[in-house]
C-alpha atoms as a PDB file:
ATOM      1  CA  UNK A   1     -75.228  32.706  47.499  1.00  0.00           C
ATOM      2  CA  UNK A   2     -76.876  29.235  47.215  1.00  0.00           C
ATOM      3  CA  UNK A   3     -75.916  27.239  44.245  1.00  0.00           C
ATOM      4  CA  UNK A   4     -78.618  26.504  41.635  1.00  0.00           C
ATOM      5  CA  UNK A   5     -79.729  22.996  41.025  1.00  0.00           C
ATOM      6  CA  UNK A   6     -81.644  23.911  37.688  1.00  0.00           C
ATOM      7  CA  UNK A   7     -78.290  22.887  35.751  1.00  0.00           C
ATOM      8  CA  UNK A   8     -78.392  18.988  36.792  1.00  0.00           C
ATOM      9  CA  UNK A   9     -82.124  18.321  36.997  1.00  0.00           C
ATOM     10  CA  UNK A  10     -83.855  17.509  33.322  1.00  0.00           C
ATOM     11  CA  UNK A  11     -86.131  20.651  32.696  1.00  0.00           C
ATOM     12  CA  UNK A  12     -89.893  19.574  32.086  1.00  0.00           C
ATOM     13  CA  UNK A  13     -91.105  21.142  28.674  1.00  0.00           C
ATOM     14  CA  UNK A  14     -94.773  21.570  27.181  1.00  0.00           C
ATOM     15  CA  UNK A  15     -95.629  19.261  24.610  1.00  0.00           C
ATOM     16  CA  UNK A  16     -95.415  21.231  21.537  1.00  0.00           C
ATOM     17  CA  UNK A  17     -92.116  22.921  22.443  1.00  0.00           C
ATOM     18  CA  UNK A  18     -90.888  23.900  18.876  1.00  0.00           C
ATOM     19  CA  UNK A  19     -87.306  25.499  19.783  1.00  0.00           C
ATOM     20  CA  UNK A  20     -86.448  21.879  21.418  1.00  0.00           C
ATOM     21  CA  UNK A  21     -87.417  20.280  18.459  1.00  0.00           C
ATOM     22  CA  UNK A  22     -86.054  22.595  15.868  1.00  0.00           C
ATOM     23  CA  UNK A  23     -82.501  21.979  17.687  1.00  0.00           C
ATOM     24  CA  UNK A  24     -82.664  18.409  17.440  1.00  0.00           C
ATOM     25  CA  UNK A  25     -83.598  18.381  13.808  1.00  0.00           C
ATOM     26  CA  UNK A  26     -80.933  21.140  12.866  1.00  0.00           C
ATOM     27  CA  UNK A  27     -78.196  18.364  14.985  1.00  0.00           C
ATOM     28  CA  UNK A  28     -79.663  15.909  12.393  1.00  0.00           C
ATOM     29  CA  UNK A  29     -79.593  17.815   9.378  1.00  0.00           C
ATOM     30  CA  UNK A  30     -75.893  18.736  10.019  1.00  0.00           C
ATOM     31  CA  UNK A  31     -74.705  15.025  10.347  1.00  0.00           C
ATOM     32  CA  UNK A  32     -76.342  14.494   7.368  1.00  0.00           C
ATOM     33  CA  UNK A  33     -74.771  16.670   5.496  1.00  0.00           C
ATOM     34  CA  UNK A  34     -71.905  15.377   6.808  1.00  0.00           C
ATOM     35  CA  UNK A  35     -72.714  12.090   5.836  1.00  0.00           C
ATOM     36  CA  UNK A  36     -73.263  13.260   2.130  1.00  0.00           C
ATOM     37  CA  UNK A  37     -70.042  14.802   2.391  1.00  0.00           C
ATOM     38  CA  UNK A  38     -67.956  11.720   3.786  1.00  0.00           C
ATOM     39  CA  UNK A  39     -70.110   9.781   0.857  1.00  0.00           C
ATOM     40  CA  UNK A  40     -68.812  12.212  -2.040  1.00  0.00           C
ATOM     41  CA  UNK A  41     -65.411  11.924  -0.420  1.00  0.00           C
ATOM     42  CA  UNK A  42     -65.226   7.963  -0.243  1.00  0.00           C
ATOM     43  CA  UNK A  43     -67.055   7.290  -3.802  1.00  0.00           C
ATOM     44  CA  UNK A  44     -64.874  10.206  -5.496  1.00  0.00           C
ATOM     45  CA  UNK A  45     -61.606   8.386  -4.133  1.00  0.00           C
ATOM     46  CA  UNK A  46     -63.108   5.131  -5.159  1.00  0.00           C
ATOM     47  CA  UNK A  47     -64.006   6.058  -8.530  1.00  0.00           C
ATOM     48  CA  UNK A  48     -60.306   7.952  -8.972  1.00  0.00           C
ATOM     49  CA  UNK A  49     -59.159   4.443  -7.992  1.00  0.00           C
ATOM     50  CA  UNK A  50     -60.833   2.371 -10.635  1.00  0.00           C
ATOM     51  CA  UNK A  51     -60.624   4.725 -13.307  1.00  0.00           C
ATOM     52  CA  UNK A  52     -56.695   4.860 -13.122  1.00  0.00           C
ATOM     53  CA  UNK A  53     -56.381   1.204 -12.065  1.00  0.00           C
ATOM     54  CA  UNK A  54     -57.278   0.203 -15.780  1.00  0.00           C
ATOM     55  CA  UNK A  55     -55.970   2.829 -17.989  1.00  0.00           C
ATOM     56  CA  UNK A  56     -51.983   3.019 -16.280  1.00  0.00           C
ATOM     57  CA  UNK A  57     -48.822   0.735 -16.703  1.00  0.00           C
ATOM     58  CA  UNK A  58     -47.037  -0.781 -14.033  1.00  0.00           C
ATOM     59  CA  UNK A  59     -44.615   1.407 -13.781  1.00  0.00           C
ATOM     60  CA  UNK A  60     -46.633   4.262 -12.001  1.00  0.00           C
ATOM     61  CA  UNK A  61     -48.908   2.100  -9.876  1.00  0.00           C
ATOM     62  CA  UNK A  62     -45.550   1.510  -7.547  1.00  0.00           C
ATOM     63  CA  UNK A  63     -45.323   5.542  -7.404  1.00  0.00           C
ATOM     64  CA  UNK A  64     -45.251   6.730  -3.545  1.00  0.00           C
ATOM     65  CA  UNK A  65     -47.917   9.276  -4.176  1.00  0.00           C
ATOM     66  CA  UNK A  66     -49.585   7.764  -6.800  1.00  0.00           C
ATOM     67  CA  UNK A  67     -53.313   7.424  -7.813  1.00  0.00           C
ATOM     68  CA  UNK A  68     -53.847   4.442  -5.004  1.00  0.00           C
ATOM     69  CA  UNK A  69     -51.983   6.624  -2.293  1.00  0.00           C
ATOM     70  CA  UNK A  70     -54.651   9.725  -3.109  1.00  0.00           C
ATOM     71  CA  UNK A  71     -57.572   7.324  -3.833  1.00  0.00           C
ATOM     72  CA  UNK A  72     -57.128   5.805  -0.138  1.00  0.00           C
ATOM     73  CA  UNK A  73     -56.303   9.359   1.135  1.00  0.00           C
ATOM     74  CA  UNK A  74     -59.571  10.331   0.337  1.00  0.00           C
ATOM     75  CA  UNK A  75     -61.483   7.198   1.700  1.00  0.00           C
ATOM     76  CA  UNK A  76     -59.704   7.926   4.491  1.00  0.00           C
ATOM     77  CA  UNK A  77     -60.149  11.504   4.953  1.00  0.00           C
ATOM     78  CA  UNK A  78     -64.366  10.946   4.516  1.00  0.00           C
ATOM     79  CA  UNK A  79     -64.071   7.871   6.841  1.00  0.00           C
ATOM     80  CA  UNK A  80     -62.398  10.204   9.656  1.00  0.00           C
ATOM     81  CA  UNK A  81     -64.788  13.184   8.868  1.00  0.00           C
ATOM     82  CA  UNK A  82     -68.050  11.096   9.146  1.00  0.00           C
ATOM     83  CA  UNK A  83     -66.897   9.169  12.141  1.00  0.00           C
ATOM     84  CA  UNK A  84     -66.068  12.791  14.299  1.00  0.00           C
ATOM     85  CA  UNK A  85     -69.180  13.451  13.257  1.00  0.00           C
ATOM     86  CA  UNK A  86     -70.737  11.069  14.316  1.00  0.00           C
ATOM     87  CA  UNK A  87     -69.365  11.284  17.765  1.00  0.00           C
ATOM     88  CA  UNK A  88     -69.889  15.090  17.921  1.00  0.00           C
ATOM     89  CA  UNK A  89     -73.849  14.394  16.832  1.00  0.00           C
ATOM     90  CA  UNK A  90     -73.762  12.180  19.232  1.00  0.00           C
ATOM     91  CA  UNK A  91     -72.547  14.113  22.217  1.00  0.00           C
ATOM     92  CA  UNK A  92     -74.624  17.312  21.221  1.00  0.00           C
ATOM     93  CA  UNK A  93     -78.096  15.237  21.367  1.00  0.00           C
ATOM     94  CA  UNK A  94     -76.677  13.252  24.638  1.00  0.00           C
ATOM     95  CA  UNK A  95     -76.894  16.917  25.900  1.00  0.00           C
ATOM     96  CA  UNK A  96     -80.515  17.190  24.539  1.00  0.00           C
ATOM     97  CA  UNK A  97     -81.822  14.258  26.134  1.00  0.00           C
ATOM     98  CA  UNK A  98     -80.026  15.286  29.675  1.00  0.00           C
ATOM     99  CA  UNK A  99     -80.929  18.867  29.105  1.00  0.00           C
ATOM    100  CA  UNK A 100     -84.853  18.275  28.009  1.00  0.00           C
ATOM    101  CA  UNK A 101     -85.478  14.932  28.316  1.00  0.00           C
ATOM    102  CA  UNK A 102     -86.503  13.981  25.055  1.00  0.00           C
ATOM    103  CA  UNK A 103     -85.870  10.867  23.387  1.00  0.00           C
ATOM    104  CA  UNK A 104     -82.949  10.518  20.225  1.00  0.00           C
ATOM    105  CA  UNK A 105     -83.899   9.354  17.330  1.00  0.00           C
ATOM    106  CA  UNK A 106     -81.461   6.775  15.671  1.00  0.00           C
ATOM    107  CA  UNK A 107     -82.271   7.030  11.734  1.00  0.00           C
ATOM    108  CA  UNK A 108     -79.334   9.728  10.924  1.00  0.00           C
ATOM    109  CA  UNK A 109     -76.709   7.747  13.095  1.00  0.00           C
ATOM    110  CA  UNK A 110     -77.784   4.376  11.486  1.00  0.00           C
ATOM    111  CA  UNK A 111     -77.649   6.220   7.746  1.00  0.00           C
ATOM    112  CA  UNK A 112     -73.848   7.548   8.969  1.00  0.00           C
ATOM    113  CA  UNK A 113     -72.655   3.883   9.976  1.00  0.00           C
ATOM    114  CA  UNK A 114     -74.192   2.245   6.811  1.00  0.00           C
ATOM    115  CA  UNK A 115     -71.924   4.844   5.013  1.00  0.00           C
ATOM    116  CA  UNK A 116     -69.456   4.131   7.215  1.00  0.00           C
ATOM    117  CA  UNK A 117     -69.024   0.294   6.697  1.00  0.00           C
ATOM    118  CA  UNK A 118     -69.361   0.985   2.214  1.00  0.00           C
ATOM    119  CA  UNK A 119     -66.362   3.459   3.227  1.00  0.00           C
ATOM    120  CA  UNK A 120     -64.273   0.486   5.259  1.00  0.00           C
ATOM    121  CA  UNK A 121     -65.217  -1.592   2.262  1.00  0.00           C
ATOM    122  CA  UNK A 122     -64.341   0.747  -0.598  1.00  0.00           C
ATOM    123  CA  UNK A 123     -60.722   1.251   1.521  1.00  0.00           C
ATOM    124  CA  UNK A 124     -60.004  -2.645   1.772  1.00  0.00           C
ATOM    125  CA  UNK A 125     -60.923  -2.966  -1.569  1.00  0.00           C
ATOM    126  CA  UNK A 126     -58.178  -0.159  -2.473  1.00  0.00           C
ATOM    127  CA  UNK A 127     -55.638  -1.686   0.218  1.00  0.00           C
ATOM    128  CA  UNK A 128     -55.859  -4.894  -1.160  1.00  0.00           C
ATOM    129  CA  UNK A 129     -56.007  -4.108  -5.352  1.00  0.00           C
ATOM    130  CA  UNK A 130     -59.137  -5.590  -5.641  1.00  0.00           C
END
């Protein structure tokens, strides 16, 4: 049985193929939604950060699992989440453009790293008591 060559070739689409584009878009809304998620997660751990960083003593900022430890956590945890999904976005419409030979568009992976760099900030800022 001869092996098929349809798998590595690009297949040619009609203009207005719809189910093409409807995939891309629904790979775009999911990182965005993962983007709003990583968002919540970084600005909630921020915001737990500065909220306890004025109102407690001394005494229970040196705590091992204190509000810093859990406010970083959190950064941390939406920095990780939104940079896997980044990568998985990123492989699925790789696939796209091999697959159907269509061209990526950039705006959701651009929105994800400008998150992405407030997230490194917001974490410094907690690393270094600022």
């Amino acid at each position: 049985m001869p092996e098929s060559t349809a798998s590595h070739s690009p297949i040619l689409l009609a203009q207005g193929d719809l189910g093409v584009d409807r995939t891309y878009l629904a790979h775009e809304r999911t990182l965005m939604a993962w983007t709003r998620t990583a968002a919540s997660l970084i600005s909630f751990g921020f915001t737990i950060y500065k909220f306890f960083d004025g109102s407690l003593d001394i005494k229970h900022q040196r705590h091992p699992l204190g509000y810093v430890t859990f406010s970083a956590t959190m950064i941390s945890i939406g920095l990780v989440s939104l940079v896997m999904a980044t990568l998985q976005h990123r492989r699925d419409t790789k696939e796209l453009e091999v697959r159907y030979n269509i061209r990526p568009r950039y705006l959701t992976t651009v929105t994800a790293g400008l998150i992405g760099g407030l997230g490194i900030l917001g974490l410094l800022a907690v690393a270094f008591r600022q």
